[in-house]
C-alpha atoms as a PDB file:
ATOM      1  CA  UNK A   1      -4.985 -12.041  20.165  1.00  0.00           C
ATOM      2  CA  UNK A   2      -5.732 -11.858  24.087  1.00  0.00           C
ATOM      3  CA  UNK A   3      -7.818 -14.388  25.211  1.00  0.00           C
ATOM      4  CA  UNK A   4      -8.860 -15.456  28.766  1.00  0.00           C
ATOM      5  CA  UNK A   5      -8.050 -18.984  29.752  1.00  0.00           C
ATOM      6  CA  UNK A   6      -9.764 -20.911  32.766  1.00  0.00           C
ATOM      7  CA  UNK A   7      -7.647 -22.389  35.208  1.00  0.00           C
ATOM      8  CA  UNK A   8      -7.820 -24.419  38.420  1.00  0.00           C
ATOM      9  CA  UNK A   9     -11.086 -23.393  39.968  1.00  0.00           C
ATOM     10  CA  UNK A  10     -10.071 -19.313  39.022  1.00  0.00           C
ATOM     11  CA  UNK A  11      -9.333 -17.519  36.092  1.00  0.00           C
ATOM     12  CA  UNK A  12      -5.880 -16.628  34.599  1.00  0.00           C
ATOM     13  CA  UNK A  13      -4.716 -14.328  32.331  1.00  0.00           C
ATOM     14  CA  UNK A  14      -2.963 -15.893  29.368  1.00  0.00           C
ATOM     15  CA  UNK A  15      -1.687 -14.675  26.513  1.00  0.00           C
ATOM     16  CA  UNK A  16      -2.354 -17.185  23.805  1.00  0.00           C
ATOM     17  CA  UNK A  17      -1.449 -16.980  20.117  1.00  0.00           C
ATOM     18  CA  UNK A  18      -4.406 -17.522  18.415  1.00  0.00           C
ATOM     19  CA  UNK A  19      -3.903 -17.830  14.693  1.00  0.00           C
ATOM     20  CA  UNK A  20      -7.514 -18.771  13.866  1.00  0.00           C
ATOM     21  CA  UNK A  21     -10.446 -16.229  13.168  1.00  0.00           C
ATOM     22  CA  UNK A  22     -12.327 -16.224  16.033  1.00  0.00           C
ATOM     23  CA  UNK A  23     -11.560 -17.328  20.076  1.00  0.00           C
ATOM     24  CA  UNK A  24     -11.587 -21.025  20.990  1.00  0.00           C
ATOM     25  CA  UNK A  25     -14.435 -20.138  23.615  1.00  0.00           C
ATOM     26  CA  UNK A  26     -16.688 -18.173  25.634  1.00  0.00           C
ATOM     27  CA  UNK A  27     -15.435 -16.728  28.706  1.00  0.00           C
ATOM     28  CA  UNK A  28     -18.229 -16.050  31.361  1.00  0.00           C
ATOM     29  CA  UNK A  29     -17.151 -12.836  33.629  1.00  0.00           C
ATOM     30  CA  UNK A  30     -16.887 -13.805  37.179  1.00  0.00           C
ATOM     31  CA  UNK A  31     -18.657 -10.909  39.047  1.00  0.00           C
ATOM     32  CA  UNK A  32     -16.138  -9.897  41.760  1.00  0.00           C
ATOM     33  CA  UNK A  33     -13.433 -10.457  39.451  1.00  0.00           C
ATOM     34  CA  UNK A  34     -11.044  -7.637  38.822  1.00  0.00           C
ATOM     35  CA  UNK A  35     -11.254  -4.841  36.172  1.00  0.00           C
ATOM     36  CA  UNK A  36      -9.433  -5.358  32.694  1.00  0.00           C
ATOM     37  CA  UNK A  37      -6.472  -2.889  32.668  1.00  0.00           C
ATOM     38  CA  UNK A  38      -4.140  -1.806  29.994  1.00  0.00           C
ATOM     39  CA  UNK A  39      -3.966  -2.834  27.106  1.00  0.00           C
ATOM     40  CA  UNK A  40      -6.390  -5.535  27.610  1.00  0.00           C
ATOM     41  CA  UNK A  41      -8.972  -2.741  28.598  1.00  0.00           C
ATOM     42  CA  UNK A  42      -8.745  -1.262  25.287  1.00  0.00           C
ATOM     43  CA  UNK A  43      -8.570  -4.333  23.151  1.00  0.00           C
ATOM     44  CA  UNK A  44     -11.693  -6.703  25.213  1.00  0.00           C
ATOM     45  CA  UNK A  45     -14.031  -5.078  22.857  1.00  0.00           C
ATOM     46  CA  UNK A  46     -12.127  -4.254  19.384  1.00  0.00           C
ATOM     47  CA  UNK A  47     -13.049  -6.668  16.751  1.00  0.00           C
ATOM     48  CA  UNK A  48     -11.482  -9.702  15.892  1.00  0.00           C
ATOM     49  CA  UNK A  49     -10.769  -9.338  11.868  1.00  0.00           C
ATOM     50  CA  UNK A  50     -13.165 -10.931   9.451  1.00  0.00           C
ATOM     51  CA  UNK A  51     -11.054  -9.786   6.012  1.00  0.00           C
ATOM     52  CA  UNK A  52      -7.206 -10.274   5.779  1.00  0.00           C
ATOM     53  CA  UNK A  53      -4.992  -8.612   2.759  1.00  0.00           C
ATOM     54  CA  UNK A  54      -1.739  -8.907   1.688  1.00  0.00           C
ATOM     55  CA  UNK A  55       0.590  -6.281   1.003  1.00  0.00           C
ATOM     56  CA  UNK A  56       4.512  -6.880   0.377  1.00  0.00           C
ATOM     57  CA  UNK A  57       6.257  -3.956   0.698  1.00  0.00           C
ATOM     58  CA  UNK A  58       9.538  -3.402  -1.305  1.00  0.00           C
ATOM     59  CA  UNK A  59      11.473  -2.327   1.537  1.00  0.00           C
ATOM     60  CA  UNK A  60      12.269  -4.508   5.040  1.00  0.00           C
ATOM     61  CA  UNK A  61      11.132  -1.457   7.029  1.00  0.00           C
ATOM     62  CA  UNK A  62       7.426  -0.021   6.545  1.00  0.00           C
ATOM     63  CA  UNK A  63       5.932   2.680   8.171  1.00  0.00           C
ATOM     64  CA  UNK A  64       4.016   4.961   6.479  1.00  0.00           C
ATOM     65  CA  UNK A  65       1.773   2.259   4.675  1.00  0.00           C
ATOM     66  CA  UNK A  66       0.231   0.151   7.113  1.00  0.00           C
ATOM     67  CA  UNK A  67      -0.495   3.682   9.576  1.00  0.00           C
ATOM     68  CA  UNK A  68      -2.814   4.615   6.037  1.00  0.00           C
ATOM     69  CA  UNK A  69      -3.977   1.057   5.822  1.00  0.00           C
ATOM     70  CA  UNK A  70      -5.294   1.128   9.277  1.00  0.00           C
ATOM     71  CA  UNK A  71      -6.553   4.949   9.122  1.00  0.00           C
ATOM     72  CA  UNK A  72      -8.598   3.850   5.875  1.00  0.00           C
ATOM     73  CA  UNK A  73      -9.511  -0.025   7.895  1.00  0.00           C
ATOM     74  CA  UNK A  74     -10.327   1.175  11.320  1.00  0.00           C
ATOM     75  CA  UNK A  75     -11.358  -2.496  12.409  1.00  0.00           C
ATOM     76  CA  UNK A  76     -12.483  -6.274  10.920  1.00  0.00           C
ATOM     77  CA  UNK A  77      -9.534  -5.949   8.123  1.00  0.00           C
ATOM     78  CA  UNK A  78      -6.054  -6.955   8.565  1.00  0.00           C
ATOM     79  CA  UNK A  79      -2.829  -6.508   6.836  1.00  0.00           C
ATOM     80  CA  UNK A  80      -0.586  -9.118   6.392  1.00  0.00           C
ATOM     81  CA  UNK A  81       2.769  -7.920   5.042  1.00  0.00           C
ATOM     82  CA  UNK A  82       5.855  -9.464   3.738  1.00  0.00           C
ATOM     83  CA  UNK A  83       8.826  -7.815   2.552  1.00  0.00           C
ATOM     84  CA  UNK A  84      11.460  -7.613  -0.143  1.00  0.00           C
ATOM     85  CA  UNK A  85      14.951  -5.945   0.185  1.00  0.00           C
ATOM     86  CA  UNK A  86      14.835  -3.260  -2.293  1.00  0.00           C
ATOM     87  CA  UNK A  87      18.375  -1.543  -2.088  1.00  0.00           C
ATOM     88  CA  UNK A  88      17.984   1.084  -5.029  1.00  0.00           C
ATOM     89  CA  UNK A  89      15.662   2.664  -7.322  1.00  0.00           C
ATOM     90  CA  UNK A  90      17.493   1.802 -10.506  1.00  0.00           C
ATOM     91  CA  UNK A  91      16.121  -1.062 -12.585  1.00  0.00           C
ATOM     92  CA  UNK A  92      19.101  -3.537 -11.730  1.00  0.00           C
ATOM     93  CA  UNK A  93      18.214  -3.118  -7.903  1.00  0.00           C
ATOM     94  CA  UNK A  94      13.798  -3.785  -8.397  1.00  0.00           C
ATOM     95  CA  UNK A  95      15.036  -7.107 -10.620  1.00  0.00           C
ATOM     96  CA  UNK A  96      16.914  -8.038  -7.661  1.00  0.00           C
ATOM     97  CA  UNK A  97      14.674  -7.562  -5.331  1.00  0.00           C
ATOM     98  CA  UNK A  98      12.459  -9.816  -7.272  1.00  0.00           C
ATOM     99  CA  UNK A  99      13.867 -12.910  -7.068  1.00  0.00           C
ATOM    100  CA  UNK A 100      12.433 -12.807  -3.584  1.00  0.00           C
ATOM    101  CA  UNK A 101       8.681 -12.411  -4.753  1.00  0.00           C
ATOM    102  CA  UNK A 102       7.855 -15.915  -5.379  1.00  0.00           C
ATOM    103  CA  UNK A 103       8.993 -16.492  -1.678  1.00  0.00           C
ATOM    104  CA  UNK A 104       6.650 -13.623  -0.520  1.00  0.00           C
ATOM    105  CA  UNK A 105       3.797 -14.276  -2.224  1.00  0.00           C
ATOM    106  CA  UNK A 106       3.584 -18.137  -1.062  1.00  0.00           C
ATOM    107  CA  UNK A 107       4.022 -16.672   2.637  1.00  0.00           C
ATOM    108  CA  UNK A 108       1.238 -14.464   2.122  1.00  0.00           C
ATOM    109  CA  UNK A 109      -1.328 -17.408   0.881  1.00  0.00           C
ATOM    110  CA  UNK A 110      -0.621 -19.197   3.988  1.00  0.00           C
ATOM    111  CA  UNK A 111      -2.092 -16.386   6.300  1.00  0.00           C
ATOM    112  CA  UNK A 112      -5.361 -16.908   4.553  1.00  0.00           C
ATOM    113  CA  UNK A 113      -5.271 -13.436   2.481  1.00  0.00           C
ATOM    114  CA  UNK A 114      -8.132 -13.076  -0.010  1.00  0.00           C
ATOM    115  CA  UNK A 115      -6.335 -10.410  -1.642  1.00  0.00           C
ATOM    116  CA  UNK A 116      -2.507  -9.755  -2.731  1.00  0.00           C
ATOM    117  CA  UNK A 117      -1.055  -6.443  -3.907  1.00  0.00           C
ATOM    118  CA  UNK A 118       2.607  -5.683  -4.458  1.00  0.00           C
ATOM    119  CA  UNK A 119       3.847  -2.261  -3.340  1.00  0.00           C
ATOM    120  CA  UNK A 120       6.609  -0.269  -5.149  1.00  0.00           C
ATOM    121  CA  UNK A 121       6.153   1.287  -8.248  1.00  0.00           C
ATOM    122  CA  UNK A 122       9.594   0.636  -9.107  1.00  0.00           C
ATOM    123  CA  UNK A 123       9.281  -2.653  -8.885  1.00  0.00           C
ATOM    124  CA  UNK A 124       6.547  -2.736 -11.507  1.00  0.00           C
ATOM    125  CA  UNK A 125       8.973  -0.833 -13.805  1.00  0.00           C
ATOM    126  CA  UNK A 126      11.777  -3.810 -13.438  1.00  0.00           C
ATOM    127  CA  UNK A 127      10.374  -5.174 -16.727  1.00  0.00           C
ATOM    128  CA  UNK A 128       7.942  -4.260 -19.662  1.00  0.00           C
ATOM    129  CA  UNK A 129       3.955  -3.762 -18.475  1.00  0.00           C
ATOM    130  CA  UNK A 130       3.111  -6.872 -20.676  1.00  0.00           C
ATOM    131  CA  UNK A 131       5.903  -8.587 -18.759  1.00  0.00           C
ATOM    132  CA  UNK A 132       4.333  -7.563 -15.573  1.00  0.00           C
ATOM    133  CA  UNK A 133       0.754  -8.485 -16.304  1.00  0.00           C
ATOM    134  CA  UNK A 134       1.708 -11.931 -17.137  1.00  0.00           C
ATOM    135  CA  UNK A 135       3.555 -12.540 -14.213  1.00  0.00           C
ATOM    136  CA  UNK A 136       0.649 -11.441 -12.239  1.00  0.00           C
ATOM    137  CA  UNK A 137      -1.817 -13.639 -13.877  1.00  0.00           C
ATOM    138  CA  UNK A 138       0.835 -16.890 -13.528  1.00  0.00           C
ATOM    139  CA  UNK A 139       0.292 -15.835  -9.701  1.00  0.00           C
ATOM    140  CA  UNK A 140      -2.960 -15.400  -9.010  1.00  0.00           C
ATOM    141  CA  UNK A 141      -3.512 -18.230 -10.810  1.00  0.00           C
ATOM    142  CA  UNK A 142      -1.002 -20.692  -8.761  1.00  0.00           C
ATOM    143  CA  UNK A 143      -2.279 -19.167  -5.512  1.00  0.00           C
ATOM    144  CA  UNK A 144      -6.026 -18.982  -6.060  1.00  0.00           C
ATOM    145  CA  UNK A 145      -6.045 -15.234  -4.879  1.00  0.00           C
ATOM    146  CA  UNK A 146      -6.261 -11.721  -7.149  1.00  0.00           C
ATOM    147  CA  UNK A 147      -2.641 -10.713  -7.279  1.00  0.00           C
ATOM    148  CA  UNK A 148      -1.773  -7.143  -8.113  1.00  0.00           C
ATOM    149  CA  UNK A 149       0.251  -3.953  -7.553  1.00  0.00           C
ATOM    150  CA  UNK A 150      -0.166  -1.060  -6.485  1.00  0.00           C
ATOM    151  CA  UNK A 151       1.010   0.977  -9.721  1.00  0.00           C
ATOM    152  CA  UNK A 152      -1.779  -1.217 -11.789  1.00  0.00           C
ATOM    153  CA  UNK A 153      -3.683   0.239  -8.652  1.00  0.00           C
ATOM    154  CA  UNK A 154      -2.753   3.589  -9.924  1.00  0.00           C
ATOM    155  CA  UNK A 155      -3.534   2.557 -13.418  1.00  0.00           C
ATOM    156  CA  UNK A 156      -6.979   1.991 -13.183  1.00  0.00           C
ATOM    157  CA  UNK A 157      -7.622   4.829 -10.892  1.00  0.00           C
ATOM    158  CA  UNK A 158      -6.063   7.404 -13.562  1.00  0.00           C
ATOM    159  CA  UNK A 159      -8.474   5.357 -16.495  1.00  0.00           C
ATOM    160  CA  UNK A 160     -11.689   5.699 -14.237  1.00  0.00           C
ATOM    161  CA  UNK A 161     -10.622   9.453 -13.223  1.00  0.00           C
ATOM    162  CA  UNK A 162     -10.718  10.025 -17.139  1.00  0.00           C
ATOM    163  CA  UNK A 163      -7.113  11.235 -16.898  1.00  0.00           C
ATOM    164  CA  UNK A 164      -5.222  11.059 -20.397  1.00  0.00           C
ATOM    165  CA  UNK A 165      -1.774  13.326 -20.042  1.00  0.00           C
ATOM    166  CA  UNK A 166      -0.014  13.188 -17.016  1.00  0.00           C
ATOM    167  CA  UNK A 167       2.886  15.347 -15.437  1.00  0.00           C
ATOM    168  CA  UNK A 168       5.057  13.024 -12.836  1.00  0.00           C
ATOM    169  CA  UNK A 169       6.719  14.109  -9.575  1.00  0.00           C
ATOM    170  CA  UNK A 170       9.160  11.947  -7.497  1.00  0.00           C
ATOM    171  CA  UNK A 171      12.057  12.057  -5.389  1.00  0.00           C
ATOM    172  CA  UNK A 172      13.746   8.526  -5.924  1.00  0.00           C
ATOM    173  CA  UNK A 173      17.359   8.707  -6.476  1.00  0.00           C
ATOM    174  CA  UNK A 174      17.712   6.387  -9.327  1.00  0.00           C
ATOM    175  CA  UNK A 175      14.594   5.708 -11.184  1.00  0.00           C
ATOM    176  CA  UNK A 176      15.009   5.192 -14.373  1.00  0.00           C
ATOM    177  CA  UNK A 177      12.635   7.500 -16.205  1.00  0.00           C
ATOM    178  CA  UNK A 178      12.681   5.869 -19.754  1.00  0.00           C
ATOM    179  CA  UNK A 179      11.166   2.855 -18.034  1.00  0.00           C
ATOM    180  CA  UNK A 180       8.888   4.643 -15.957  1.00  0.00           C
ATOM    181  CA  UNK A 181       7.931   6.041 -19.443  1.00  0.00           C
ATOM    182  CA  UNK A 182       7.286   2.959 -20.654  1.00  0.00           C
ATOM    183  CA  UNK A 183       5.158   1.532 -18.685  1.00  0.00           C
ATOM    184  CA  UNK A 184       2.541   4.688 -18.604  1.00  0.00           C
ATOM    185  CA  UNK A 185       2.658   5.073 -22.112  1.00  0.00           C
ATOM    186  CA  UNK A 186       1.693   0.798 -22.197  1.00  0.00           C
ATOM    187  CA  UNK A 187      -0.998   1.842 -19.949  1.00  0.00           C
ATOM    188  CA  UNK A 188      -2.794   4.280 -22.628  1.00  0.00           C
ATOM    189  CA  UNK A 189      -0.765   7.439 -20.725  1.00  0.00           C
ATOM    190  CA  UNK A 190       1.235  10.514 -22.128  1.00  0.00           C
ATOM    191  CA  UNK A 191       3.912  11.520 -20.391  1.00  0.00           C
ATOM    192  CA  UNK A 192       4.403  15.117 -20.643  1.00  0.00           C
ATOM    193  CA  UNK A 193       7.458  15.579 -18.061  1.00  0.00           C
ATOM    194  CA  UNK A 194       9.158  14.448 -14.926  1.00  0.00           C
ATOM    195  CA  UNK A 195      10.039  16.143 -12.281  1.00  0.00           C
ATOM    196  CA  UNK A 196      12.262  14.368 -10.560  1.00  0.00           C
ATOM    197  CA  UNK A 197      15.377  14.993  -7.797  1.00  0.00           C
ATOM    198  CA  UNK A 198      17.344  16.454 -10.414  1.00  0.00           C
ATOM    199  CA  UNK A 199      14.939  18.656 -11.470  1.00  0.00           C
ATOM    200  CA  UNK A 200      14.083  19.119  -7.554  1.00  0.00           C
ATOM    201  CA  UNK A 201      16.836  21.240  -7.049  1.00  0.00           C
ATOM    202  CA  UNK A 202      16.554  24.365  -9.363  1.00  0.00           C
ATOM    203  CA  UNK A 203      12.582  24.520  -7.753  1.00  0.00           C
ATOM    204  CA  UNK A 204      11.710  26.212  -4.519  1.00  0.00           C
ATOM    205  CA  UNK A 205      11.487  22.638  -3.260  1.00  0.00           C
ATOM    206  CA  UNK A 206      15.262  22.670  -3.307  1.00  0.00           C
ATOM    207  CA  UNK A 207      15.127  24.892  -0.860  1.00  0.00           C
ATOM    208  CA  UNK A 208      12.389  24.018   1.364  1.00  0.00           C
ATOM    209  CA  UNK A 209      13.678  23.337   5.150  1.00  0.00           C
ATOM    210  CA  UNK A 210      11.214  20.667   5.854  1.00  0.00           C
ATOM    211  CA  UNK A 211      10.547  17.477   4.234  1.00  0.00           C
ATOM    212  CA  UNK A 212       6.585  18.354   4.011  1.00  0.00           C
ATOM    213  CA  UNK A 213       7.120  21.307   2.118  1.00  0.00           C
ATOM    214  CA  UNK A 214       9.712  19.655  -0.177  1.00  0.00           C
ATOM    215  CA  UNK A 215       7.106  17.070  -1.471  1.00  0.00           C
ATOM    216  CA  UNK A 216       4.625  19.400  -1.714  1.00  0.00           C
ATOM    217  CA  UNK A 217       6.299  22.083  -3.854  1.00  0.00           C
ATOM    218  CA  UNK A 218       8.082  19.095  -5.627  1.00  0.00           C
ATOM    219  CA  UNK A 219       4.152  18.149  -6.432  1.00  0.00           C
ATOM    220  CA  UNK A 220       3.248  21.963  -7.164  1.00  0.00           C
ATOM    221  CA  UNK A 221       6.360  22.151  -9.467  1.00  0.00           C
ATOM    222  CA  UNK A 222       5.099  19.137 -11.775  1.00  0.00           C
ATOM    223  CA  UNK A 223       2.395  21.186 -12.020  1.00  0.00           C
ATOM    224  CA  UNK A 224       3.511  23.822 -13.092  1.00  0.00           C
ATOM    225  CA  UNK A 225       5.970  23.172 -15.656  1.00  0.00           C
ATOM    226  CA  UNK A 226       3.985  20.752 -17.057  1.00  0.00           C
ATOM    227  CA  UNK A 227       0.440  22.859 -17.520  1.00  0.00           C
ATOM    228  CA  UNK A 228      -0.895  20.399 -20.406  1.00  0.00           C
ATOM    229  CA  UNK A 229      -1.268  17.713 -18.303  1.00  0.00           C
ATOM    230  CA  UNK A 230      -4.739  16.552 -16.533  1.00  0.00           C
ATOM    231  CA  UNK A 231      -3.628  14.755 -13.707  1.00  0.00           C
ATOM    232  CA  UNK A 232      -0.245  14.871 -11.832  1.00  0.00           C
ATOM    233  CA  UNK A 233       1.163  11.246 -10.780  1.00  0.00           C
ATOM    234  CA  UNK A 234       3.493  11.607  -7.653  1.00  0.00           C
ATOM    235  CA  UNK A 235       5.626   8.702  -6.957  1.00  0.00           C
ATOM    236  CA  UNK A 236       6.746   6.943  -3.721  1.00  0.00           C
ATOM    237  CA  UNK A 237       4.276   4.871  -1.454  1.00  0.00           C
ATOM    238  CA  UNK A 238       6.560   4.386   1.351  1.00  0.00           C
ATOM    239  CA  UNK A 239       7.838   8.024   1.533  1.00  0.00           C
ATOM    240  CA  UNK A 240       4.187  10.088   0.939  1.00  0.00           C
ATOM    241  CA  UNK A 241       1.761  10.995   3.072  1.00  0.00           C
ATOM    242  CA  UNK A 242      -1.364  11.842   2.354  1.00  0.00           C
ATOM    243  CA  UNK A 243      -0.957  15.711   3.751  1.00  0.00           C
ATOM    244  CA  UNK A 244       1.040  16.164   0.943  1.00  0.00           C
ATOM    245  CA  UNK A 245      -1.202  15.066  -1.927  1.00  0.00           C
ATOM    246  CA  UNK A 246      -3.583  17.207  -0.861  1.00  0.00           C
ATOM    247  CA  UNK A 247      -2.043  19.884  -0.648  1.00  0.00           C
ATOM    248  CA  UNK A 248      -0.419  19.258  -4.156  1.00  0.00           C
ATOM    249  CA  UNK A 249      -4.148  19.368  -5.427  1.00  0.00           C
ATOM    250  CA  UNK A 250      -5.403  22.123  -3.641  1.00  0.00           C
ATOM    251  CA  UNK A 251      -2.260  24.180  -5.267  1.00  0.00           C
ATOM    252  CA  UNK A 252      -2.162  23.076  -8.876  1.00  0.00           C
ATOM    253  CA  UNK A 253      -5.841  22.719  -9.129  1.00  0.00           C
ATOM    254  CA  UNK A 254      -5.289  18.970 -10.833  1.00  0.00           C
ATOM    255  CA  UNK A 255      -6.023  15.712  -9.497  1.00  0.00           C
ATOM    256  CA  UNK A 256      -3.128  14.086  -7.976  1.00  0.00           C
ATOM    257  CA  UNK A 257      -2.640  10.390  -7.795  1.00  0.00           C
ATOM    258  CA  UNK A 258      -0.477   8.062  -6.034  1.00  0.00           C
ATOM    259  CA  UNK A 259       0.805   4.769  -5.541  1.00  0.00           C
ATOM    260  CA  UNK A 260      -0.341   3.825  -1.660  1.00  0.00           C
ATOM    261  CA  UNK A 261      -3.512   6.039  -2.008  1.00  0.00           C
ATOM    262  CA  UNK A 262      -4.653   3.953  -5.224  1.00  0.00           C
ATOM    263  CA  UNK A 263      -3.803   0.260  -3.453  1.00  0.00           C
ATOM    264  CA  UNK A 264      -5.912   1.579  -0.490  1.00  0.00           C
ATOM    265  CA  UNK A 265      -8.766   2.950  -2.713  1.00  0.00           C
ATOM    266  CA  UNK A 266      -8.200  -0.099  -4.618  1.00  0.00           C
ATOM    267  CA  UNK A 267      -8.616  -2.845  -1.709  1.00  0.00           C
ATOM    268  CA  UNK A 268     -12.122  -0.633  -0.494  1.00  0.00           C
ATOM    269  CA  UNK A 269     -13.528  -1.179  -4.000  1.00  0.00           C
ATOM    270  CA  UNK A 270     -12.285  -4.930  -4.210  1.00  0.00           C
ATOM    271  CA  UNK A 271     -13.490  -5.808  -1.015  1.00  0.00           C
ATOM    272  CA  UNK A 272     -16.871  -4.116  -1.024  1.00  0.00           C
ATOM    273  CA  UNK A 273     -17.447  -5.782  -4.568  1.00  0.00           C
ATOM    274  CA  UNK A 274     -16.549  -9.365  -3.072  1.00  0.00           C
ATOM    275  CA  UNK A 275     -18.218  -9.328   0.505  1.00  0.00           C
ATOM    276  CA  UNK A 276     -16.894 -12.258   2.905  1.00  0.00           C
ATOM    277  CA  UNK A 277     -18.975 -15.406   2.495  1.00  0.00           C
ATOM    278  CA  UNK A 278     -21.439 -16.263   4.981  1.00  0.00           C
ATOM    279  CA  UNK A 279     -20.830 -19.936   6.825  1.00  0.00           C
ATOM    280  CA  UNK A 280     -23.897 -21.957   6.018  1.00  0.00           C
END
């Protein structure tokens, strides 16, 4: 954070690195001192946050995620992200990528997070649900924090939404579908088809010009060819935006769920239900 720092009988600007939750002290504006420009300006007044959460993302890059996080979070709530180095969508590559988690998660508890959830639904794929769930329990336990992900995110969203048969859209070269299978139909879910890149192509999303328009009428054809289902599930947290979903529901007329909209619904809900404790 930007703090001012007093210095020699005037006032300097430093720039300190403040890792603890509120500033060191009180700064009393001199009143001939000159105006705040910048991005200084725009910052003297923005909170300083009072909730931090921790996300790791499967992939080293993130964009798309912590824009959301912060559109949904305007101020007070910060996201602390680590990363893995997802290289594929195939099961091989997620079980890979998870020999890194243990590292990630211990990073996370030493940035004072009250709240860990692990993007990438293949990741939660990598092994069987009841797999999963016990890993998750082994860490929230050794950490002291909730640990999660954002596909049992998605889970519970589905379950509250009342949603029972579900058509599923993606475009992640690789995913193994069986598994993906698997772990829905562990979760109380019925699959009734996927529509994924292979399928892409013989839909008017193979053809769209524009990467918008491909997810949505890769959404709308899931729809579509799957009319039995209540609820269309469209894959890929780091690679949707949330133009897309609703456009997918406005189209097919179902609900649409997905992986980065659930973990931010999902973090509202937690941290509304567990309000920061007040200092005595």
């Amino acid at each position: 954070m930007l703090r001012l720092a007093a210095a020699c009988g005037g006032f300097a600007l430093g720039l300190v690195l403040a890792g603890a939750a509120g500033p060191s002290c009180a700064v009393m504006a001199h009143p001939d001192e000159s105006p705040l420009i910048g991005a200084l300006a725009k910052l003297e007044k923005f909170p300083i946050p009072q909730r931090r959460v921790g996300f790791v993302s499967p992939l080293p890059i993130s964009d798309t995620v912590p824009y959301m996080f912060y559109g949904a979070f305007r101020d007070r709530v910060m996201l602390v992200q680590e990363s893995l180095q997802l290289r594929g969508y195939d099961v091989a590559s997620a079980r890979a990528a998870l020999r890194d988690l243990d590292h990630a998660l211990t990073g996370m508890k030493t940035h004072g997070v009250e709240l860990i959830v692990i993007g990438g639904s293949v990741l939660s794929f990598a092994y069987d649900r009841a797999a999963l769930l016990e890993r998750l329990r082994e860490a929230s336990h050794k950490l002291g924090v909730p640990v999660t992900t954002d596909m049992e995110a998605t889970v519970q969203m589905m379950q509250r939404a009342g949603v029972h048969k579900l058509a599923v859209a993606h475009r992640l070269n690789g995913l193994d579908d069986k598994a993906l299978t698997d772990y829905l139909t562990a979760a109380g879910f019925a699959v009734e088809g996927i529509v994924g890149p292979q399928l892409v192509i013989a839909t008017r999303a193979g053809s769209a010009t524009d990467e918008d328009s491909a997810f949505a009428l890769t959404g709308e054809a899931a729809g579509q060819m799957h009319p039995r289902a209540d609820g269309i599930l469209f894959l890929g947290g780091s690679t949707i935006n949330y133009p897309y979903l609703s456009v997918i529901q406005r189209t097919t007329g179902k609900p649409v769920f997905n992986n980065t909209m659930a973990f931010l619904d999902y973090v509202d809900s937690w941290l509304t239900a567990n309000p920061r404790k007040r200092v005595p």
